[in-house]
PDB file of N, CA and C in Angstrom:
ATOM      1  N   UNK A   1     -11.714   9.434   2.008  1.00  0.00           N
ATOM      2  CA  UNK A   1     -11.170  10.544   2.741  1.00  0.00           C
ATOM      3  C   UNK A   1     -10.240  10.052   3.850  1.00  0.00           C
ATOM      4  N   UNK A   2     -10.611   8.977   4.479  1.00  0.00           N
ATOM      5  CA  UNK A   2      -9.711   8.749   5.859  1.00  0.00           C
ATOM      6  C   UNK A   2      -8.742   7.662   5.406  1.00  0.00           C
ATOM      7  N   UNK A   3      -8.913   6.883   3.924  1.00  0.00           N
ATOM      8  CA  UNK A   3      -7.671   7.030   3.034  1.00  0.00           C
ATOM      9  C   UNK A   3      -5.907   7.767   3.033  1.00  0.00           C
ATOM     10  N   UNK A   4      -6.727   8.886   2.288  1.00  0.00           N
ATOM     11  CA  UNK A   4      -5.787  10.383   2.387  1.00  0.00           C
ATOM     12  C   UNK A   4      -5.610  10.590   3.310  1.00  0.00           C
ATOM     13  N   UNK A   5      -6.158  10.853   4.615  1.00  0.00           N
ATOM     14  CA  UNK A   5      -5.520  11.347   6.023  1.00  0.00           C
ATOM     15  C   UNK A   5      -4.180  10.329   6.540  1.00  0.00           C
ATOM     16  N   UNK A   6      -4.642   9.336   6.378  1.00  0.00           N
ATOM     17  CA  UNK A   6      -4.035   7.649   6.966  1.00  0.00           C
ATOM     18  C   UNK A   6      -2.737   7.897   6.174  1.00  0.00           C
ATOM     19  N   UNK A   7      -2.425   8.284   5.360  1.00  0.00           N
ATOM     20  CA  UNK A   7      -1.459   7.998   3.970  1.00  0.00           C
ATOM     21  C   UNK A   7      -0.912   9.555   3.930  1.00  0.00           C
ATOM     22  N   UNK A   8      -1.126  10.658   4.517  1.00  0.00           N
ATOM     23  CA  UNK A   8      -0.465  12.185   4.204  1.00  0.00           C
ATOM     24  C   UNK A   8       0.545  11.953   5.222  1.00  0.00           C
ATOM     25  N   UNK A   9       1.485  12.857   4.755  1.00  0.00           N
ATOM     26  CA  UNK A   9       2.590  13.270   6.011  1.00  0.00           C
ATOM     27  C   UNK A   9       2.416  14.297   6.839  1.00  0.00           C
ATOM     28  N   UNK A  10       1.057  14.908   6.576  1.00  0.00           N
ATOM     29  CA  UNK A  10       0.815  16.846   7.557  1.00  0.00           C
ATOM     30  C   UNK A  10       0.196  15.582   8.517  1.00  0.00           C
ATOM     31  N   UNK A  11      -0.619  14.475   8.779  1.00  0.00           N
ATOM     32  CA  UNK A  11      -1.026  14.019   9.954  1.00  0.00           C
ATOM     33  C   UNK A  11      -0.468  12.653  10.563  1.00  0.00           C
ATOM     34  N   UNK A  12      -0.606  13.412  11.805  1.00  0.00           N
ATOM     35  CA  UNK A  12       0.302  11.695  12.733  1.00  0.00           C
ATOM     36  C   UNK A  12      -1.274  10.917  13.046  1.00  0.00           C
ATOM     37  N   UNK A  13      -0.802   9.776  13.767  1.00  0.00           N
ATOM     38  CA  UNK A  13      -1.799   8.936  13.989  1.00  0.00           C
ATOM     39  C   UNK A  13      -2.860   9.171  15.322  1.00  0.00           C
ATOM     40  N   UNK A  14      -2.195   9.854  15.964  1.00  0.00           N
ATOM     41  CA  UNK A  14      -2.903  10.937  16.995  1.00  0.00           C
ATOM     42  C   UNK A  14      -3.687  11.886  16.199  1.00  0.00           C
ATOM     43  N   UNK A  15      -3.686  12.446  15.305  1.00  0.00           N
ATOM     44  CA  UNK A  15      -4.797  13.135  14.516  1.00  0.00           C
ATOM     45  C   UNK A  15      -5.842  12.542  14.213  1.00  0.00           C
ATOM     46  N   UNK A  16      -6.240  11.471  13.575  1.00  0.00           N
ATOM     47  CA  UNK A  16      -6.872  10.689  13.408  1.00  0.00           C
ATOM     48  C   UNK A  16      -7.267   9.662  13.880  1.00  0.00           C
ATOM     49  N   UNK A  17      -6.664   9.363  14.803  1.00  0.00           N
ATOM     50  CA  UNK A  17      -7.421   8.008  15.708  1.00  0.00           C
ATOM     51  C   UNK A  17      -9.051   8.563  16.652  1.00  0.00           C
ATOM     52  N   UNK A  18      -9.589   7.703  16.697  1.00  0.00           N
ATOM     53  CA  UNK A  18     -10.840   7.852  16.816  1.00  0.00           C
ATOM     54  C   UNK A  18     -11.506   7.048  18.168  1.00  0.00           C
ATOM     55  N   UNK A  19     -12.290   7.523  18.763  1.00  0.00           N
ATOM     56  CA  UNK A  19     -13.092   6.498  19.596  1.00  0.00           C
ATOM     57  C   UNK A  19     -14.332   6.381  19.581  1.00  0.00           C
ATOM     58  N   UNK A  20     -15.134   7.169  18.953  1.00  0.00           N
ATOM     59  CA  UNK A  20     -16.503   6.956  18.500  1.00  0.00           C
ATOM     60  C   UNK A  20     -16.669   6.948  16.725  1.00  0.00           C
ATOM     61  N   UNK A  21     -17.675   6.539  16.278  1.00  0.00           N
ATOM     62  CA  UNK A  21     -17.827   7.020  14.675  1.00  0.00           C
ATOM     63  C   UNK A  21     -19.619   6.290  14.770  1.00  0.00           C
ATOM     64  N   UNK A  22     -20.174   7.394  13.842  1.00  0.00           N
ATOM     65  CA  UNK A  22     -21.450   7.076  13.813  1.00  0.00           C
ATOM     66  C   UNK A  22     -21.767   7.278  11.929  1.00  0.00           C
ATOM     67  N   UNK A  23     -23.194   7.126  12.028  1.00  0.00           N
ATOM     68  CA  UNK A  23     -23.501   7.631   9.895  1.00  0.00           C
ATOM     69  C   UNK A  23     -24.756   6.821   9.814  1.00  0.00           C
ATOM     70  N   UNK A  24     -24.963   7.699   8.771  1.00  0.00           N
ATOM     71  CA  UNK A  24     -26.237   7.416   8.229  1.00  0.00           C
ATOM     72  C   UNK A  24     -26.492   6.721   7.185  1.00  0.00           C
ATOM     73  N   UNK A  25     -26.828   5.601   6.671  1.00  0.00           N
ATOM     74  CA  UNK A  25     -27.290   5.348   5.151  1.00  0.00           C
ATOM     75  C   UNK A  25     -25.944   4.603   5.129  1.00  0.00           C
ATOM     76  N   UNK A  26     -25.195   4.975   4.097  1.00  0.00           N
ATOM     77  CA  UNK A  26     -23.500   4.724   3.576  1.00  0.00           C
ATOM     78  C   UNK A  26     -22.886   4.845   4.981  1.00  0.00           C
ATOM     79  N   UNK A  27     -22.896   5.901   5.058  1.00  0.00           N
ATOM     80  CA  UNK A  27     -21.722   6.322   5.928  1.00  0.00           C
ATOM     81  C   UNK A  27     -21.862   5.234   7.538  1.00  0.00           C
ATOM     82  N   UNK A  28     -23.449   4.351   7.752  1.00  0.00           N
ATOM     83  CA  UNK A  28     -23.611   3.691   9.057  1.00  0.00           C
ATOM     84  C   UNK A  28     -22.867   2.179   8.199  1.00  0.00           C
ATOM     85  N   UNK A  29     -22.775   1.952   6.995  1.00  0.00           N
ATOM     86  CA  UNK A  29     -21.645   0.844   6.565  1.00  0.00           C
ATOM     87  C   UNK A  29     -19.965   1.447   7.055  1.00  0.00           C
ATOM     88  N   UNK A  30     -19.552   2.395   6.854  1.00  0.00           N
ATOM     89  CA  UNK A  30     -18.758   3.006   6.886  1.00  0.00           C
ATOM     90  C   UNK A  30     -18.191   2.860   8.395  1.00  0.00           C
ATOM     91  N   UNK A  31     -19.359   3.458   9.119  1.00  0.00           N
ATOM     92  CA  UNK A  31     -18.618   3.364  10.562  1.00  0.00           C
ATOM     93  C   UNK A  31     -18.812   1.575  11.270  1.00  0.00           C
ATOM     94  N   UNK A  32     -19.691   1.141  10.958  1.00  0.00           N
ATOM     95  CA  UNK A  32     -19.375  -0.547  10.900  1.00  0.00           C
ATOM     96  C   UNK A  32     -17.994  -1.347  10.427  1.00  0.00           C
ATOM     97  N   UNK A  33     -17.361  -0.847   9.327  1.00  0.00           N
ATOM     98  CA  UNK A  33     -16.381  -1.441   8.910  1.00  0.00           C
ATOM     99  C   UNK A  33     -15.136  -0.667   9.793  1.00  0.00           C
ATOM    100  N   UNK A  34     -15.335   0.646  10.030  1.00  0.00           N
ATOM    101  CA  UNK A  34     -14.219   1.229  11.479  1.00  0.00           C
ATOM    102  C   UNK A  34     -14.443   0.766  12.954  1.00  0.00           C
ATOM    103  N   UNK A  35     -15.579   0.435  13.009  1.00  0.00           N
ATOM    104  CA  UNK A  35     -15.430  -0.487  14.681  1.00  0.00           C
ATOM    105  C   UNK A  35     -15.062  -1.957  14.641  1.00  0.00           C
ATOM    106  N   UNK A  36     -15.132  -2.222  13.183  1.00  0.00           N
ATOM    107  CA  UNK A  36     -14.464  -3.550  13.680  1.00  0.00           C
ATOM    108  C   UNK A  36     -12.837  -3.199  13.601  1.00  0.00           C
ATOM    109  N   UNK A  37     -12.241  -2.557  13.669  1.00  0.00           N
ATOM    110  CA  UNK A  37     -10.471  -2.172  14.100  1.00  0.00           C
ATOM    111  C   UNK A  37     -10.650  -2.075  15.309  1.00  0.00           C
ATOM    112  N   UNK A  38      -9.489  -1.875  16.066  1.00  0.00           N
ATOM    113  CA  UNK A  38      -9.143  -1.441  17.133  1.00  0.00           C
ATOM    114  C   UNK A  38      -8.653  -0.002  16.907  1.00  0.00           C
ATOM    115  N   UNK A  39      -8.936   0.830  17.508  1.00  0.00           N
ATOM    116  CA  UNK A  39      -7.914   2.406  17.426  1.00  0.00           C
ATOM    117  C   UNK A  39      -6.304   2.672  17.743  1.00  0.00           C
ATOM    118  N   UNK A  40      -6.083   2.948  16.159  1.00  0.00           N
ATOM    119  CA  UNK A  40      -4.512   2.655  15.904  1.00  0.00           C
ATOM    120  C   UNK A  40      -4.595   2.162  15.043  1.00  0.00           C
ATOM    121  N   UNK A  41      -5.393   1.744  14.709  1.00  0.00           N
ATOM    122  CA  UNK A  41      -5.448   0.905  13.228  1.00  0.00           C
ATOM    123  C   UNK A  41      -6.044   1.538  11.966  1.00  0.00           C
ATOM    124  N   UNK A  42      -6.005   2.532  11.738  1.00  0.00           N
ATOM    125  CA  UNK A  42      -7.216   3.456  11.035  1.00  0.00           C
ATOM    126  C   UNK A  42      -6.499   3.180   9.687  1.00  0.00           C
ATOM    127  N   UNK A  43      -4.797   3.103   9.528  1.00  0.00           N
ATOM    128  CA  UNK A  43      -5.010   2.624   7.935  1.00  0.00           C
ATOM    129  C   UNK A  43      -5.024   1.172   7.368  1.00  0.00           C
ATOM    130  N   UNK A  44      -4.881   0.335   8.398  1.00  0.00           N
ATOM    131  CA  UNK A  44      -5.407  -0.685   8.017  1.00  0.00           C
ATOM    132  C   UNK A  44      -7.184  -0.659   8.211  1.00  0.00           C
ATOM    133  N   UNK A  45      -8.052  -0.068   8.155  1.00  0.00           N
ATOM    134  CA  UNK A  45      -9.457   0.060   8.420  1.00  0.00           C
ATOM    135  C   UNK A  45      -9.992   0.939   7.033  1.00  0.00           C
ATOM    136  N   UNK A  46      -8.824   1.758   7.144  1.00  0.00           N
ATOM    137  CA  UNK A  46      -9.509   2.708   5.298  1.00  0.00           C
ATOM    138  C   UNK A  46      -9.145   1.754   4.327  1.00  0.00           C
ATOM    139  N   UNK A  47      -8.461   1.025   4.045  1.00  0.00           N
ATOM    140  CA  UNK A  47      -8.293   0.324   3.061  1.00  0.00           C
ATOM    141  C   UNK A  47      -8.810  -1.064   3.141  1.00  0.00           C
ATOM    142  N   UNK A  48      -9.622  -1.410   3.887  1.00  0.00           N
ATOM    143  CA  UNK A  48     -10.354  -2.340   4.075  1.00  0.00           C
ATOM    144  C   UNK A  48     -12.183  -1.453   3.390  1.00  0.00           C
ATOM    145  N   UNK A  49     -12.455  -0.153   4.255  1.00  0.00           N
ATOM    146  CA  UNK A  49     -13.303   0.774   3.742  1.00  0.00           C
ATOM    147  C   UNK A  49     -13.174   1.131   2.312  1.00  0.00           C
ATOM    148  N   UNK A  50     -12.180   1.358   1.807  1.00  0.00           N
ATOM    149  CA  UNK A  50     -11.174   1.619   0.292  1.00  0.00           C
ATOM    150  C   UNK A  50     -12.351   0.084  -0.817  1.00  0.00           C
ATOM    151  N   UNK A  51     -11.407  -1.210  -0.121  1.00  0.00           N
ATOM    152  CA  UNK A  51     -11.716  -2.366  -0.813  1.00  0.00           C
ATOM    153  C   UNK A  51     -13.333  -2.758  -1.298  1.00  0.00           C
ATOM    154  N   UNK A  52     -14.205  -2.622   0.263  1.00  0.00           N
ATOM    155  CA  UNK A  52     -15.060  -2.617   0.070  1.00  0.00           C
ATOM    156  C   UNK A  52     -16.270  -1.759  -0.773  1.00  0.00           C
ATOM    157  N   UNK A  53     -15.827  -0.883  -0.711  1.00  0.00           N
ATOM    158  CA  UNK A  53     -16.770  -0.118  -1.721  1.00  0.00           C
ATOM    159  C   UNK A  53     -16.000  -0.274  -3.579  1.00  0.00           C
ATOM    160  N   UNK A  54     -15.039  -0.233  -3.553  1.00  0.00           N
ATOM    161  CA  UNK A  54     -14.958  -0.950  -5.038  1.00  0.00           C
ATOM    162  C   UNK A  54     -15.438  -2.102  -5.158  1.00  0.00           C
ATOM    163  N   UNK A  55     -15.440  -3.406  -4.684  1.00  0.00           N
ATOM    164  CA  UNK A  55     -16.224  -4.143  -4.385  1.00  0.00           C
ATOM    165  C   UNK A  55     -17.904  -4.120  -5.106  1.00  0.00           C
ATOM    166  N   UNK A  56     -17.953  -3.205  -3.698  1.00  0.00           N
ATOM    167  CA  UNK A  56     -19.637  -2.765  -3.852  1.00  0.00           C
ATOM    168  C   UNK A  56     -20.183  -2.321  -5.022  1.00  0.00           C
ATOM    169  N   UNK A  57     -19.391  -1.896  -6.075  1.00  0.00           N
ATOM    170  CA  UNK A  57     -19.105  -1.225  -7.615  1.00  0.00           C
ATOM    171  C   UNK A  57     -19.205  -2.220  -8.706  1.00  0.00           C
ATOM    172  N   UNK A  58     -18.921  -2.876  -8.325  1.00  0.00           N
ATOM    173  CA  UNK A  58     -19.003  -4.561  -9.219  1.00  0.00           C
ATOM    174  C   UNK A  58     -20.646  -5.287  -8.979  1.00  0.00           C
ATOM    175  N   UNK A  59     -20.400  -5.061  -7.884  1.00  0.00           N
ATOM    176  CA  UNK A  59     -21.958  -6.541  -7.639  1.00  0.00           C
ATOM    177  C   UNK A  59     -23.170  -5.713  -8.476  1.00  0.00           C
ATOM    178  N   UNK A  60     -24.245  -6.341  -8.983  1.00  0.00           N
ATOM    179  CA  UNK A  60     -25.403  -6.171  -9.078  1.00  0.00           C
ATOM    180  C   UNK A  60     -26.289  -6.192  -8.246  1.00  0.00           C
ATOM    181  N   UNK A  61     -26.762  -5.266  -7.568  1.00  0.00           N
ATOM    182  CA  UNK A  61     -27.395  -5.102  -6.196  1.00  0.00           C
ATOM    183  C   UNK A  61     -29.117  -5.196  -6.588  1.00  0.00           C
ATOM    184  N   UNK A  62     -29.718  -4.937  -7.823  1.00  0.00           N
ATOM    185  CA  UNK A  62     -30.841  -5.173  -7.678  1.00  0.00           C
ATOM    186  C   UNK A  62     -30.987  -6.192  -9.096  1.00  0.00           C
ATOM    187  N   UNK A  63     -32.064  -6.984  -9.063  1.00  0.00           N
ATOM    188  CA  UNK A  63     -32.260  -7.649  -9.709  1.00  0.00           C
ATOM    189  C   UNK A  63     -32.792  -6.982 -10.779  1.00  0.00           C
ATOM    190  N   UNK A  64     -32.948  -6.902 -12.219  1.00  0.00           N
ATOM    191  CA  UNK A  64     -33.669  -6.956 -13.190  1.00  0.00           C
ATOM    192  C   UNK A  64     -35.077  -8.089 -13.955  1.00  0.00           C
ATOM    193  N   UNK A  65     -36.400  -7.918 -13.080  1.00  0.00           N
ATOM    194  CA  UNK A  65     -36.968  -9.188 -13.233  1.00  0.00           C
ATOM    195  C   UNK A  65     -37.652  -8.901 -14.616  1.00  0.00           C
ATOM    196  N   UNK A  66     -37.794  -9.704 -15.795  1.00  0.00           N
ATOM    197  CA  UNK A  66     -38.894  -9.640 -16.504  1.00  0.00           C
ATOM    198  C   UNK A  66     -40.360  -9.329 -16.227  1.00  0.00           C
ATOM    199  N   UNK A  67     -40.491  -7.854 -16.369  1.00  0.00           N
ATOM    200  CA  UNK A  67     -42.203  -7.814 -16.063  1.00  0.00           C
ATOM    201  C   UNK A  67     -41.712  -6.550 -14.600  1.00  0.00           C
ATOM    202  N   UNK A  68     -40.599  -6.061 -14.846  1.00  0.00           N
ATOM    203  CA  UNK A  68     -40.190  -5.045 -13.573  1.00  0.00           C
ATOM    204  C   UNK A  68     -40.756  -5.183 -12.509  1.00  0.00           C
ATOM    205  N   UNK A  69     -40.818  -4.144 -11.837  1.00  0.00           N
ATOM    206  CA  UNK A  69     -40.889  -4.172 -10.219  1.00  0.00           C
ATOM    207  C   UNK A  69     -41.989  -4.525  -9.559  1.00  0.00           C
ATOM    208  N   UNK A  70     -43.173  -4.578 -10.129  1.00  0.00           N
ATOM    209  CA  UNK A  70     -44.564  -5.763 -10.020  1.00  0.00           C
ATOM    210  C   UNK A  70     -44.104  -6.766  -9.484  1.00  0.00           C
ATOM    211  N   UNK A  71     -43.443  -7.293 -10.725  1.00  0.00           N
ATOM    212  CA  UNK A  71     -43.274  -8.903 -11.077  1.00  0.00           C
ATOM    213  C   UNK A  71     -42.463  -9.179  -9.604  1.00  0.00           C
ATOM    214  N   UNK A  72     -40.935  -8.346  -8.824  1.00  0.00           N
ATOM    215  CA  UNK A  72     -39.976  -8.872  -8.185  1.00  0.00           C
ATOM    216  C   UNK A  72     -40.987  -8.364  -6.997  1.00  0.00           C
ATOM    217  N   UNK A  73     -41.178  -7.987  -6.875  1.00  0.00           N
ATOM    218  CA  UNK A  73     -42.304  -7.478  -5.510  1.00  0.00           C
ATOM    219  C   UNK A  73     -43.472  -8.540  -4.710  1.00  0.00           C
ATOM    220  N   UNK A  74     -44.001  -8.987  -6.071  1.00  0.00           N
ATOM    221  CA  UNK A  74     -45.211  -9.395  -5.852  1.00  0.00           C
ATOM    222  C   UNK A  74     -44.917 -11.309  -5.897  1.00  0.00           C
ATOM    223  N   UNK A  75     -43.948 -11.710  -7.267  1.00  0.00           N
ATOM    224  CA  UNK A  75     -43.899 -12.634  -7.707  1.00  0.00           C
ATOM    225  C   UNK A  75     -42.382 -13.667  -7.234  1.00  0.00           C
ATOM    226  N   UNK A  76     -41.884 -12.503  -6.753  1.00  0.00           N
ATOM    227  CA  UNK A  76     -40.350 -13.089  -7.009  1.00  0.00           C
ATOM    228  C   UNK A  76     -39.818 -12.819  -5.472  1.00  0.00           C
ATOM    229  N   UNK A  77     -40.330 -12.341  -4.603  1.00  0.00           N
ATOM    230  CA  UNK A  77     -39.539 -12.132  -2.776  1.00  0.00           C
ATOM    231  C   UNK A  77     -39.048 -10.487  -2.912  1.00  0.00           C
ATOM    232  N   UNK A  78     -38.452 -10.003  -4.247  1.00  0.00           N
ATOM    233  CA  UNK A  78     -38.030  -8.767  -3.897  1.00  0.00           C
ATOM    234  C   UNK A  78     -37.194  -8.236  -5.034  1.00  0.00           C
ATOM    235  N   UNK A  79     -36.806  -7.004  -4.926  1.00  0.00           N
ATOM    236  CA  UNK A  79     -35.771  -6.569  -6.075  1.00  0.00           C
ATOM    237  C   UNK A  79     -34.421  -6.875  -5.620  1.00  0.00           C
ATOM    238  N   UNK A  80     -34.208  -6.950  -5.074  1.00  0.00           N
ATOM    239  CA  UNK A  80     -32.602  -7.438  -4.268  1.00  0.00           C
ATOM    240  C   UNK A  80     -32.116  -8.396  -5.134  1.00  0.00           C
ATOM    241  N   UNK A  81     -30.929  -8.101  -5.131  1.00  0.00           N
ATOM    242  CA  UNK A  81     -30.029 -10.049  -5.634  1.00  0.00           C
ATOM    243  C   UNK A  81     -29.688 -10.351  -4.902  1.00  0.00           C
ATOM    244  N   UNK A  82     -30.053 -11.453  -4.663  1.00  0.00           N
ATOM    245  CA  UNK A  82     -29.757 -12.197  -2.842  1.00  0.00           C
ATOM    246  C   UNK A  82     -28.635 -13.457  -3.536  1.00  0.00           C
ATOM    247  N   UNK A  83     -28.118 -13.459  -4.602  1.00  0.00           N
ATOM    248  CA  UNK A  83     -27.053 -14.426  -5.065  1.00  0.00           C
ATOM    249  C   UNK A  83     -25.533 -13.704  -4.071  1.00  0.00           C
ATOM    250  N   UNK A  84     -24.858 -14.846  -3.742  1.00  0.00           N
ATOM    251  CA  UNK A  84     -23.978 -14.609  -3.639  1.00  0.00           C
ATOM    252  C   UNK A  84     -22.979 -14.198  -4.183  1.00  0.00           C
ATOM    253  N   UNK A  85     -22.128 -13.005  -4.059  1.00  0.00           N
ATOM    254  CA  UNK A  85     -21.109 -12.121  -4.959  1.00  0.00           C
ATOM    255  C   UNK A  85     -19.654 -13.101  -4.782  1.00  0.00           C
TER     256      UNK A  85
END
């Protein structure tokens, strides 16, 4: 969404510049990856937001252990893939 705003011609950069941003779940990744900009920077910050979640679309985020979620729980540290992407 702040993509499309960053990139339309109905808004200037005074529309969208920001000094707080908060979220829950997703959206507290979301406002993490907008405080690290400075304000003024919001389309270089959505397309960094943009990158990362395609990104995030690729990795395998939970493991598949033989013997399911017992097995990664109990046997293995966790369901997570803690490999590096």
């Amino acid at each position: 969404m702040l993509k499309g705003i960053t990139s339309s011609d109905k808004f200037t950069p005074a529309d969208y510049a920001y000094d707080t941003v908060s979220g829950i779940s997703g959206g507290a990744l979301n406002a993490v990856l907008l405080a690290s900009f400075a304000k003024g920077d919001e389309k270089a910050a959505a397309a960094k937001m943009e990158q990362f979640w395609i990104d995030a679309t690729k990795s395998e985020l939970y493991k598949s252990w033989f013997g399911g979620i017992t097995r990664g729980l109990f046997f293995e540290g966790g369901l997570y893939n803690s490999l590096p992407i």
